[in-house]
C-alpha atoms as a PDB file:
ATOM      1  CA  UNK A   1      59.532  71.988 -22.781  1.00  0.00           C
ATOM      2  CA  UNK A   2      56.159  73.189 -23.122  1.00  0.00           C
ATOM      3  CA  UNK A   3      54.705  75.103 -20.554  1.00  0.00           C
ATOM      4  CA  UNK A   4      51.066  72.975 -19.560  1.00  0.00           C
ATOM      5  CA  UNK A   5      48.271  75.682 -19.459  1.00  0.00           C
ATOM      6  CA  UNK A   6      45.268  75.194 -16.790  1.00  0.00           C
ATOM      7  CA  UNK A   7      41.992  75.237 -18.473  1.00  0.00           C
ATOM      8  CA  UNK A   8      39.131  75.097 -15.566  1.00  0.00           C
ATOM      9  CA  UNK A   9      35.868  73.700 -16.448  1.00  0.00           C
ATOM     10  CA  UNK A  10      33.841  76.589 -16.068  1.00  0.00           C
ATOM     11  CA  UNK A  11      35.255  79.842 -17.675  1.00  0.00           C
ATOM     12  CA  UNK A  12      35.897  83.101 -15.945  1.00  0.00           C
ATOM     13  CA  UNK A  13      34.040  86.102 -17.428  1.00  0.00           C
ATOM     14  CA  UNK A  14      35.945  88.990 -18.598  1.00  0.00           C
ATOM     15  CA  UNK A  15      34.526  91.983 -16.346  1.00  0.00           C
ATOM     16  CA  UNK A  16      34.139  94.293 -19.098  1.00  0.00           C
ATOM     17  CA  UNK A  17      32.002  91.878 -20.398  1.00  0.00           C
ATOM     18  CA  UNK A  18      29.676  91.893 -17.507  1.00  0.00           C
ATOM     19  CA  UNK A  19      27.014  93.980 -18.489  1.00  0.00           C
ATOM     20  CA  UNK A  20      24.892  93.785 -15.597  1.00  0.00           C
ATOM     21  CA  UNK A  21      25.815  96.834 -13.283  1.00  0.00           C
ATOM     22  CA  UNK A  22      25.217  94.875 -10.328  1.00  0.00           C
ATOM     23  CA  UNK A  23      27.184  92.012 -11.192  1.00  0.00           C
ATOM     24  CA  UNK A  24      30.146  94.668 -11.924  1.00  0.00           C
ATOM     25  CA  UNK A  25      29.853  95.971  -8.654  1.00  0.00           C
ATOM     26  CA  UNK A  26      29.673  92.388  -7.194  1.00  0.00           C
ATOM     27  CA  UNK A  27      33.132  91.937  -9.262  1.00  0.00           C
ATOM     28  CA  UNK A  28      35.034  95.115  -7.967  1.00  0.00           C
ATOM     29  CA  UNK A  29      33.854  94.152  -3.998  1.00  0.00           C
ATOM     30  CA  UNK A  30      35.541  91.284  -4.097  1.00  0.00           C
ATOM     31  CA  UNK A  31      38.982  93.086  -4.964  1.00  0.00           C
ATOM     32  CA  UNK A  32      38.638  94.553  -1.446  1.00  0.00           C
ATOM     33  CA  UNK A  33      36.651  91.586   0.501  1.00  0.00           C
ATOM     34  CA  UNK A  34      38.977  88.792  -0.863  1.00  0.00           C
ATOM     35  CA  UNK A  35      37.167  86.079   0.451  1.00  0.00           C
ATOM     36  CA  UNK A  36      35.537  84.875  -1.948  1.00  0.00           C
ATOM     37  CA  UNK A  37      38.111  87.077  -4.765  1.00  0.00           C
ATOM     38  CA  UNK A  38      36.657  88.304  -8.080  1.00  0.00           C
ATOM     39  CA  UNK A  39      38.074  84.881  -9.599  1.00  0.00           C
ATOM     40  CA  UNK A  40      34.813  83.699  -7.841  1.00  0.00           C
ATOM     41  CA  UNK A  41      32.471  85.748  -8.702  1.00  0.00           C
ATOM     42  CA  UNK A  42      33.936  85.580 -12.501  1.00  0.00           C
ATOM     43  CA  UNK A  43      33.159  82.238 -12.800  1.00  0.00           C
ATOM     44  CA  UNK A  44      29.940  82.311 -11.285  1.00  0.00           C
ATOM     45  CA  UNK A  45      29.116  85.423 -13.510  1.00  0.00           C
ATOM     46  CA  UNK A  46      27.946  83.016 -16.255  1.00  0.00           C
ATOM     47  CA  UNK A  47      25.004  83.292 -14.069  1.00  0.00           C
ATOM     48  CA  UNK A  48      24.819  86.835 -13.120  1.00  0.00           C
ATOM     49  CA  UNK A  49      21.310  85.996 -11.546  1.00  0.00           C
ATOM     50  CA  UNK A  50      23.083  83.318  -9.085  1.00  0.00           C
ATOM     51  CA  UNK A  51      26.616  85.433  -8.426  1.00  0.00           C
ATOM     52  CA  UNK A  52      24.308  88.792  -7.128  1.00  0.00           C
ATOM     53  CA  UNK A  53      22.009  86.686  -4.882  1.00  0.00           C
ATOM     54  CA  UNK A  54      24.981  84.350  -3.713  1.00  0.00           C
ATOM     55  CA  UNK A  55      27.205  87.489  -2.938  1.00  0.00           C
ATOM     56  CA  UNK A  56      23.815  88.762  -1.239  1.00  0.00           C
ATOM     57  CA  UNK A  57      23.483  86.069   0.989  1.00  0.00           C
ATOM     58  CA  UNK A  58      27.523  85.320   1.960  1.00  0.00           C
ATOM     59  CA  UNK A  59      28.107  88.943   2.645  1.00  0.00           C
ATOM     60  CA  UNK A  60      24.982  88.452   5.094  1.00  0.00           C
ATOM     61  CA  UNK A  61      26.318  85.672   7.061  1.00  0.00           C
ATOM     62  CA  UNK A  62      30.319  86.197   6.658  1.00  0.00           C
ATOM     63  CA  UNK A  63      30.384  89.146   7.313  1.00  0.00           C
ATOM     64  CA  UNK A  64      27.240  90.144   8.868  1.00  0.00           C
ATOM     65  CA  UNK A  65      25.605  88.588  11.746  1.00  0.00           C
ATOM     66  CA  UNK A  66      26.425  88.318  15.440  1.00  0.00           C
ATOM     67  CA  UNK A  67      29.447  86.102  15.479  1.00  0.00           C
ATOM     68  CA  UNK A  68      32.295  87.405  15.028  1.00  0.00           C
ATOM     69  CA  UNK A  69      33.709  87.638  11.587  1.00  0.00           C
ATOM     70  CA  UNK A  70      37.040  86.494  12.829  1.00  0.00           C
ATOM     71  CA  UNK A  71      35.924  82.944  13.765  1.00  0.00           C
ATOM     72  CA  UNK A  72      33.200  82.281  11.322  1.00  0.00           C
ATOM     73  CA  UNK A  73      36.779  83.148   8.777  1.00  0.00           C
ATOM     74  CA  UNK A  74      38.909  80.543  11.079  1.00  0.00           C
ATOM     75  CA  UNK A  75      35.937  78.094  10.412  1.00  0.00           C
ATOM     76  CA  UNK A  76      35.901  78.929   6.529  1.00  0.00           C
ATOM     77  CA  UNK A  77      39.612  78.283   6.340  1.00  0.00           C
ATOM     78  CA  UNK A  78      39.030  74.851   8.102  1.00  0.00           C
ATOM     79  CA  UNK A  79      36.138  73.857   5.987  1.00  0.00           C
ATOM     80  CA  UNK A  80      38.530  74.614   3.166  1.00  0.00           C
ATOM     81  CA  UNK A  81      41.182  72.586   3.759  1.00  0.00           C
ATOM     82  CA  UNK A  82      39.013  69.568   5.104  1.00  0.00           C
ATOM     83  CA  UNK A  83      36.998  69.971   1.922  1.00  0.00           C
ATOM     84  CA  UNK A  84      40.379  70.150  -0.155  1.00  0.00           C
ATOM     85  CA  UNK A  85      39.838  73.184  -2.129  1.00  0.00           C
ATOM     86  CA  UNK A  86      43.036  74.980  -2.375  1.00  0.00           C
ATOM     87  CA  UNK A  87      41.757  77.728  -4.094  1.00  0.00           C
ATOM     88  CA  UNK A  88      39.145  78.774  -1.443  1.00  0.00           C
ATOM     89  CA  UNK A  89      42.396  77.699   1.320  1.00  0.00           C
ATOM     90  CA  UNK A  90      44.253  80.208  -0.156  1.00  0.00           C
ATOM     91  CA  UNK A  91      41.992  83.109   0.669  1.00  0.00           C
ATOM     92  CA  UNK A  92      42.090  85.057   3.713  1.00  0.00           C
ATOM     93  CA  UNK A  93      39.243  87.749   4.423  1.00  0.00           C
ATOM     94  CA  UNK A  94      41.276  91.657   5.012  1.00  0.00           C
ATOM     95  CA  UNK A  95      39.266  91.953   8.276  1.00  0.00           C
ATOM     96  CA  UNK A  96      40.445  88.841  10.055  1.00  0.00           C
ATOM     97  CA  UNK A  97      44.032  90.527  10.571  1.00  0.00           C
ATOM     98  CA  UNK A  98      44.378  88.712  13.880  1.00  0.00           C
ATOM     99  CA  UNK A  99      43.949  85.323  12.523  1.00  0.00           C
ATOM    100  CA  UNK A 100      47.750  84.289  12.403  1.00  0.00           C
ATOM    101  CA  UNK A 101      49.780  81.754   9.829  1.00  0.00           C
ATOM    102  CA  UNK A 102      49.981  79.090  12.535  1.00  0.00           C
ATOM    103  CA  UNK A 103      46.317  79.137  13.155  1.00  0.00           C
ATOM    104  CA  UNK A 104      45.772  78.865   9.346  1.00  0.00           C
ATOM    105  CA  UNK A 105      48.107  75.860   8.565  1.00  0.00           C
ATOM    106  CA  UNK A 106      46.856  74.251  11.946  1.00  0.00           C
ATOM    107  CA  UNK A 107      43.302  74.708  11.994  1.00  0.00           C
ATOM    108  CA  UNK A 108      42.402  71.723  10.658  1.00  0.00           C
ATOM    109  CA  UNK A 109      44.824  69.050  11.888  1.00  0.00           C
ATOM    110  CA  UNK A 110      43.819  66.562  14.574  1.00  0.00           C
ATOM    111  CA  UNK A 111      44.677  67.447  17.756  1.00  0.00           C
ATOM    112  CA  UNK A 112      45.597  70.958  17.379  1.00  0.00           C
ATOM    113  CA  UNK A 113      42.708  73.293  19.293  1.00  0.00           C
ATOM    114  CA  UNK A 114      42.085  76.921  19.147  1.00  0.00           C
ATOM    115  CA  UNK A 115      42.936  78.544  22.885  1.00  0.00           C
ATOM    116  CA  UNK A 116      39.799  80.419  22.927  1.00  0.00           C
ATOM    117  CA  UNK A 117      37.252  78.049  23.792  1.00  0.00           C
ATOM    118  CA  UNK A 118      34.520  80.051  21.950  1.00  0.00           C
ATOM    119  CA  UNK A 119      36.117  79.877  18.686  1.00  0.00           C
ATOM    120  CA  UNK A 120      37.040  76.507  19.770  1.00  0.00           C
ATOM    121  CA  UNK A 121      33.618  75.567  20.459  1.00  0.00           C
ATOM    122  CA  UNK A 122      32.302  76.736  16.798  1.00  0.00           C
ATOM    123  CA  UNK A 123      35.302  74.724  14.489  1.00  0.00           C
ATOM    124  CA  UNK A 124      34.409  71.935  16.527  1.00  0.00           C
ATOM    125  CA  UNK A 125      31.083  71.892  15.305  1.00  0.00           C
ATOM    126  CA  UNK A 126      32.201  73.095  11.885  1.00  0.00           C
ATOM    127  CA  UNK A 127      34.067  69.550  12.156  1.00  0.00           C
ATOM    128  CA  UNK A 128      31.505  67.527  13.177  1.00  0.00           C
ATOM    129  CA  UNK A 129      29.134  69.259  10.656  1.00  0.00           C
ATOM    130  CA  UNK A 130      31.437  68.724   7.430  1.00  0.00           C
ATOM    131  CA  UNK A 131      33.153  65.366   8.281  1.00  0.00           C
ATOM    132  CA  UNK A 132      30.119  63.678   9.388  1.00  0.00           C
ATOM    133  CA  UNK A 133      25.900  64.638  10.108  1.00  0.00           C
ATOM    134  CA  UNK A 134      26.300  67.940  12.603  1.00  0.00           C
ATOM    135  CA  UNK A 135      24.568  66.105  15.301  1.00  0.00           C
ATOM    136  CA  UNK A 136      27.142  65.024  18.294  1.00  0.00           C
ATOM    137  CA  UNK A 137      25.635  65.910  21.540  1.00  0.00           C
ATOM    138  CA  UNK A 138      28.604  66.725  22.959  1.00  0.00           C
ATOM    139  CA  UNK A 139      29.762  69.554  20.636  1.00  0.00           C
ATOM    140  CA  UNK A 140      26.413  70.863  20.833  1.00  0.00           C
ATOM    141  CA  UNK A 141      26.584  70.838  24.711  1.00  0.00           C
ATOM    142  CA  UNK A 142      29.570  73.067  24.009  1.00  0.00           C
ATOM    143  CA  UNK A 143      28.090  75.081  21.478  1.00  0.00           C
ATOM    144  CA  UNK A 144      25.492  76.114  23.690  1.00  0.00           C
ATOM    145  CA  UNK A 145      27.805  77.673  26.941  1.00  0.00           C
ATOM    146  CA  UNK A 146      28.718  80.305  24.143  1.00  0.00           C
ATOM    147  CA  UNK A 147      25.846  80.894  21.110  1.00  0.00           C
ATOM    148  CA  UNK A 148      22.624  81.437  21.261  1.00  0.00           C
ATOM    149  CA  UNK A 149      19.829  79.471  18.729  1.00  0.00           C
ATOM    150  CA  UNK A 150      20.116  82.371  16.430  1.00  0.00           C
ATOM    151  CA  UNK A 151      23.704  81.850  16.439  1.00  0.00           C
ATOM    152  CA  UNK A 152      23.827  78.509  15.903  1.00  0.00           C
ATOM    153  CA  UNK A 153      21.796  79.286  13.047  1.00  0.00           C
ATOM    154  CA  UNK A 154      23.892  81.632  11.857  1.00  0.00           C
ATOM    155  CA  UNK A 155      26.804  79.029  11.838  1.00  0.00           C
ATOM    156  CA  UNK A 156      25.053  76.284  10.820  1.00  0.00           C
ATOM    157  CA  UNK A 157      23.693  78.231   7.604  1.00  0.00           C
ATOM    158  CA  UNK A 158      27.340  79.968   6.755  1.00  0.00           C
ATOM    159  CA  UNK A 159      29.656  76.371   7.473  1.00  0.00           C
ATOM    160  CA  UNK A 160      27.057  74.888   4.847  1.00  0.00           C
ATOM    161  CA  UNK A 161      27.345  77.459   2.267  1.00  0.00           C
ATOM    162  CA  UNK A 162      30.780  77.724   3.037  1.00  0.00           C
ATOM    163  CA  UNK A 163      31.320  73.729   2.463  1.00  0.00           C
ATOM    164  CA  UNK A 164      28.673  73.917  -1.019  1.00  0.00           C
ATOM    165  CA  UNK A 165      31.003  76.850  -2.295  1.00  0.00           C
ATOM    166  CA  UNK A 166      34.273  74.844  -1.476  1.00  0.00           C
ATOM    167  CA  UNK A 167      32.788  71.552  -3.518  1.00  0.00           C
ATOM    168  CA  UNK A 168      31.970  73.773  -6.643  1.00  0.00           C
ATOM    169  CA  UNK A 169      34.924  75.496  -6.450  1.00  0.00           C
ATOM    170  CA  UNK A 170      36.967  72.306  -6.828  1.00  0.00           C
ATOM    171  CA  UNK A 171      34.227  71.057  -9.892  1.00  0.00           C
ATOM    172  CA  UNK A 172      34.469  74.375 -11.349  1.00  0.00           C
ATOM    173  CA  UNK A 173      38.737  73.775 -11.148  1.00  0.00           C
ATOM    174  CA  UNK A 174      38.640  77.963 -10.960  1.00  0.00           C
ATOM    175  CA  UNK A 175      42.526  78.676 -10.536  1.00  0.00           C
ATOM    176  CA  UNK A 176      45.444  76.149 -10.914  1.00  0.00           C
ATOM    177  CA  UNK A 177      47.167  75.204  -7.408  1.00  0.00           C
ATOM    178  CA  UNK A 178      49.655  77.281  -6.542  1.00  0.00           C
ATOM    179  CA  UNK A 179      53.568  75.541  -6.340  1.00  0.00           C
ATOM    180  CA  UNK A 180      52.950  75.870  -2.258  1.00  0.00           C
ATOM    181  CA  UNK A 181      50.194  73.949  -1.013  1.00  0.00           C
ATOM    182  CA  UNK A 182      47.751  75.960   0.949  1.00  0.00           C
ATOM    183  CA  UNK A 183      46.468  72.459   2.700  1.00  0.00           C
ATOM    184  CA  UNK A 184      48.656  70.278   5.349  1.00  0.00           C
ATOM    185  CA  UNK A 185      49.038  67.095   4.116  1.00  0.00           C
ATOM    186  CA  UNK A 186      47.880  65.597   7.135  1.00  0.00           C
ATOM    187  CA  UNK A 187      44.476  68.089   7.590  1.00  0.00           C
ATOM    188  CA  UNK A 188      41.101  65.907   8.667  1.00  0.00           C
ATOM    189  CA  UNK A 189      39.698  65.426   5.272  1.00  0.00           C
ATOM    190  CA  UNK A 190      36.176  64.400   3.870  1.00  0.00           C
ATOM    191  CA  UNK A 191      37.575  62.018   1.982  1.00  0.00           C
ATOM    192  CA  UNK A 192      38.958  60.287   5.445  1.00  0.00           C
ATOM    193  CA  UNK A 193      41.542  57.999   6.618  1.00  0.00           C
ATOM    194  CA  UNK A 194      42.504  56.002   9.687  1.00  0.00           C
ATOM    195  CA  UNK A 195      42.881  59.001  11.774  1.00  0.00           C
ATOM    196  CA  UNK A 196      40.188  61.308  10.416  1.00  0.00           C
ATOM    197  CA  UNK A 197      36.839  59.618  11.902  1.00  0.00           C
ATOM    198  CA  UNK A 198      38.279  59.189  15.292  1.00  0.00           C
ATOM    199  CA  UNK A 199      39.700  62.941  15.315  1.00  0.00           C
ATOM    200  CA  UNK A 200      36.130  64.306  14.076  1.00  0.00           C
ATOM    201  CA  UNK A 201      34.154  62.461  16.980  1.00  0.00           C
ATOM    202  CA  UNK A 202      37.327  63.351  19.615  1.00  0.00           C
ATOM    203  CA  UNK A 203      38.026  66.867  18.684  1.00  0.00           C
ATOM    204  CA  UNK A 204      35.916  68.663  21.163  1.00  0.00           C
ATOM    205  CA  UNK A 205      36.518  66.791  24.323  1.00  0.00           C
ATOM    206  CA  UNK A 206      39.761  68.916  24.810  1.00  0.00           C
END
């Protein structure tokens, strides 16, 4: 039988083809950072104007900033699976080592919650800002105890670029799914179900 061969929409570059130096060195970063991998930054080399000043700005808030890069990578892999992009699920940054398998495959189901209520506190509001508007008083009363405005910022600004990257991603159909998937079949989703608004509103009051 044939073997079917994925063709994404967008094409990846070849690097030696990237003749913009800073692009390159974009490229080769992303062998060691991981999160986005060069597949990324391939694709979005079509536009080497776009892939420098995105890498720019996601190195800034990933893994720059005052919250810790562990949970702001948690968050990402929640976003990820909510969003249903299995090739941005599939990542996992080299400097969230503690971040274990369980808390990757659980992250975004229901009623499972993160033991440390300031992480918990921050994929609650990732939640509530990707499955609905951002605004619940409730996970912002909670958000508060542990972030400060320029925090909140902080989060705010990297769980919507995180989200953005996740829907083009999936447009651009970068990298066919692997044979395992990376998202549980029953992860809150955007695209909802009968249990999906109800767990976004009641996630935080645990």
């Amino acid at each position: 039988m044939p073997v079917s061969t994925h063709v994404p929409n967008v094409p990846q570059i070849e690097i030696d083809n990237a003749t913009d130096p800073g692009l390159r060195d974009v490229i080769e970063r992303a062998k060691v950072t991981k999160s986005p991998p060069p597949a990324w930054y391939r694709t979005m080399g079509n536009n080497p104007e776009v892939a420098k000043a995105f890498a720019g700005y996601w190195d800034m808030l990933h893994r720059g900033g005052t919250v810790p890069h562990e949970i702001k990578e948690l968050a990402r892999i929640q976003i990820a699976q909510m969003v249903g992009c299995e090739f941005c699920a599939r990542q996992t940054s080299p400097l969230a080592a503690s971040i274990t398998e369980e808390q990757k495959m659980s992250c975004a189901l229901p009623n499972w919650e993160h033991p440390h209520p300031k992480t918990r506190a921050a994929l609650h509001y990732a939640r509530t800002l990707t499955l609905d508007d951002g605004r619940d008083s409730e996970v912002y009363a909670e958000l508060k105890k542990f972030y400060s405005y320029a925090e909140i910022i902080e989060l705010s600004a990297f769980f919507c670029l995180t989200a953005g990257g996740n829907r083009m991603a999936k447009s651009w159909s970068i990298e066919a799914h692997g044979e395992v998937p990376a998202i549980p079949s029953n992860a809150m989703s955007i695209h909802g179900n009968g249990e999906h608004s109800a767990a976004a509103k009641s996630s935080h009051s645990a």
